[in-house]
C-alpha atoms as a PDB file:
ATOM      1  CA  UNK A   1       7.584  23.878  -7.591  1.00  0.00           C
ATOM      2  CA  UNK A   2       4.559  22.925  -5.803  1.00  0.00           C
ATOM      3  CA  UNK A   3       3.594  24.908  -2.049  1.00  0.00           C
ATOM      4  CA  UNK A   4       4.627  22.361   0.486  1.00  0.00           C
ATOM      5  CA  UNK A   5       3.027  23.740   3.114  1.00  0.00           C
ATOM      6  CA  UNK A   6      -0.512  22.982   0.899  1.00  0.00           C
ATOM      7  CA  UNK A   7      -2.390  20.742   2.423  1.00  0.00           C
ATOM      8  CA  UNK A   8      -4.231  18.152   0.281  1.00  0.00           C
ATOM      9  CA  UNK A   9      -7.235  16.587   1.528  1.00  0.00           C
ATOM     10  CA  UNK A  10      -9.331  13.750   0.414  1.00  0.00           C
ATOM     11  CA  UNK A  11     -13.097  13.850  -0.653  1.00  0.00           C
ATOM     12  CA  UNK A  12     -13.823  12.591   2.093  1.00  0.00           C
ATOM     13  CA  UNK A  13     -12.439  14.802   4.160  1.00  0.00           C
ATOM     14  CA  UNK A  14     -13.647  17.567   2.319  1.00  0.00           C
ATOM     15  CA  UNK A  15     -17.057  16.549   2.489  1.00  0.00           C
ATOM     16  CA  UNK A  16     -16.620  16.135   6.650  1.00  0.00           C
ATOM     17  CA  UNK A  17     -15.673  19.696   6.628  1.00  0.00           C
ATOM     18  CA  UNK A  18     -18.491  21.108   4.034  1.00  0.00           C
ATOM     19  CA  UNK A  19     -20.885  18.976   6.884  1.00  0.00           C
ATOM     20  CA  UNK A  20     -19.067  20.637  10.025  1.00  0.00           C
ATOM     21  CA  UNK A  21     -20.458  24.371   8.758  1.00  0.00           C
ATOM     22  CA  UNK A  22     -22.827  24.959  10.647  1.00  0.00           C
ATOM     23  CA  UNK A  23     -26.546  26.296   8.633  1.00  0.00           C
ATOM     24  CA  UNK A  24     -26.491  29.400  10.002  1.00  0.00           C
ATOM     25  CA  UNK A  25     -22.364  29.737   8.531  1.00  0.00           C
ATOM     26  CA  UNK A  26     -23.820  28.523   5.565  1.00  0.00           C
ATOM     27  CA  UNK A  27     -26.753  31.008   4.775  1.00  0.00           C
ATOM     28  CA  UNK A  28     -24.250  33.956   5.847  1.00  0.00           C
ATOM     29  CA  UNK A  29     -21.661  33.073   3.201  1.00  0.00           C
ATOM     30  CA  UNK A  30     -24.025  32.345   0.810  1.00  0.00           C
ATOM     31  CA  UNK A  31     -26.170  35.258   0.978  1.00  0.00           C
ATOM     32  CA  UNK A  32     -22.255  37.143   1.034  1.00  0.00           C
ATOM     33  CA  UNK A  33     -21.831  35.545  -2.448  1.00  0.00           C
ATOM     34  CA  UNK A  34     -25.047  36.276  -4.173  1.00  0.00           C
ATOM     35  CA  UNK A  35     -24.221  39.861  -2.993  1.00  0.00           C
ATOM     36  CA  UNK A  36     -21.400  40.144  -4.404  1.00  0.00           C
ATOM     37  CA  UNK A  37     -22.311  38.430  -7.803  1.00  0.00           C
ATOM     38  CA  UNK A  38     -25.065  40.650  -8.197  1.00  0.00           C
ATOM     39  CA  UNK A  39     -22.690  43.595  -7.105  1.00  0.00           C
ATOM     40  CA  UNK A  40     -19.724  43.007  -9.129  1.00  0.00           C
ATOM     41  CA  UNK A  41     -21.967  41.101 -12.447  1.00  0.00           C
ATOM     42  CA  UNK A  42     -20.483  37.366 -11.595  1.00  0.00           C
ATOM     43  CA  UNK A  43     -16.958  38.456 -11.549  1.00  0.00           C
ATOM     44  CA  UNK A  44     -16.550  37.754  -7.523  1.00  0.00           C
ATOM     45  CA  UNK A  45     -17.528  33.672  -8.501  1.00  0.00           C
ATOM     46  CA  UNK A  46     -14.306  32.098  -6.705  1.00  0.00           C
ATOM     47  CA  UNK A  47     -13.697  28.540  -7.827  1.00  0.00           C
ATOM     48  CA  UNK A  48     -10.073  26.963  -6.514  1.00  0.00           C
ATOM     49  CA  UNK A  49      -7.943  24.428  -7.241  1.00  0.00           C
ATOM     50  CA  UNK A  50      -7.888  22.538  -5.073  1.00  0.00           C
ATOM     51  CA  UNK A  51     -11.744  23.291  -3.700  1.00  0.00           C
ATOM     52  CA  UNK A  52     -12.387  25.588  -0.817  1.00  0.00           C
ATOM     53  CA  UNK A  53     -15.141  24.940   1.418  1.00  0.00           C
ATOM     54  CA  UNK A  54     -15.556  28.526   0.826  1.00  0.00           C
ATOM     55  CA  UNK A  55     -15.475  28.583  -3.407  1.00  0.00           C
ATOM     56  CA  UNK A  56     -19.065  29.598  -4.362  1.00  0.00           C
ATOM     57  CA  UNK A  57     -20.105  26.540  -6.111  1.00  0.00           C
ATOM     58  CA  UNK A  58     -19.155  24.494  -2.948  1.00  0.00           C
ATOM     59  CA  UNK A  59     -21.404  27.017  -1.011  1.00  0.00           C
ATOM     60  CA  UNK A  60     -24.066  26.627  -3.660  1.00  0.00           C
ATOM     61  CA  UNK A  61     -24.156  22.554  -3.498  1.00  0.00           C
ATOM     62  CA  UNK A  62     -23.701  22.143   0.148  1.00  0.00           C
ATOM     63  CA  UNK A  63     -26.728  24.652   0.236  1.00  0.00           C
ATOM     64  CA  UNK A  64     -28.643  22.596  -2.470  1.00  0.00           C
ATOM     65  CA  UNK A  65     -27.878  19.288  -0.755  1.00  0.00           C
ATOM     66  CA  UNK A  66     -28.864  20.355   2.839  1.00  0.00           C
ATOM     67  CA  UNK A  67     -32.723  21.442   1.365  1.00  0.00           C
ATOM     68  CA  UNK A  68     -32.941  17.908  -0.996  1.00  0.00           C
ATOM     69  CA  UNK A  69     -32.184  16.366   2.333  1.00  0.00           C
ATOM     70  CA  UNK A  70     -34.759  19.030   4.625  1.00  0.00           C
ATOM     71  CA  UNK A  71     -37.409  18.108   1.860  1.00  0.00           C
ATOM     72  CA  UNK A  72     -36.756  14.653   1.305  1.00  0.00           C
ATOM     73  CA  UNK A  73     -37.565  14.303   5.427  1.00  0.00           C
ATOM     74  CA  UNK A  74     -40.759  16.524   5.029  1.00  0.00           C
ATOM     75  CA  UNK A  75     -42.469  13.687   2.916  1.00  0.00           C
END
């Protein structure tokens, strides 16, 4: 039976709330889970269904996107 107390959210709203962290949130988590990649040899990658804001691959893109975006305004 499915958690009815789980909130679904749209990708829209997800991407609102990936936008909301703050860079200096951002780097801090991610530098948390390259630590504990390196630490525990990958095992610590967290990946949920549905996506966390938090989930390391989220981390990783929102990180990715943010520099496209930096260097895209540089040129």
């Amino acid at each position: 039976m499915a958690n009815k107390n789980l909130e679904i959210m749209t990708a829209i709203e997800f991407k609102k709330k990936q936008e909301a962290m703050t860079n200096d949130v951002l780097i801090m988590l991610a530098e948390k889970q390259i630590q504990a990649l390196a630490k525990t040899g990958g095992r610590s990658h967290k990946m949920c269904v549905p996506p966390e804001v938090t989930d390391t691959d989220m981390l990783f893109s929102e990180l990715l996107n943010r520099f496209k975006s930096a260097l895209a305004n540089e040129r």
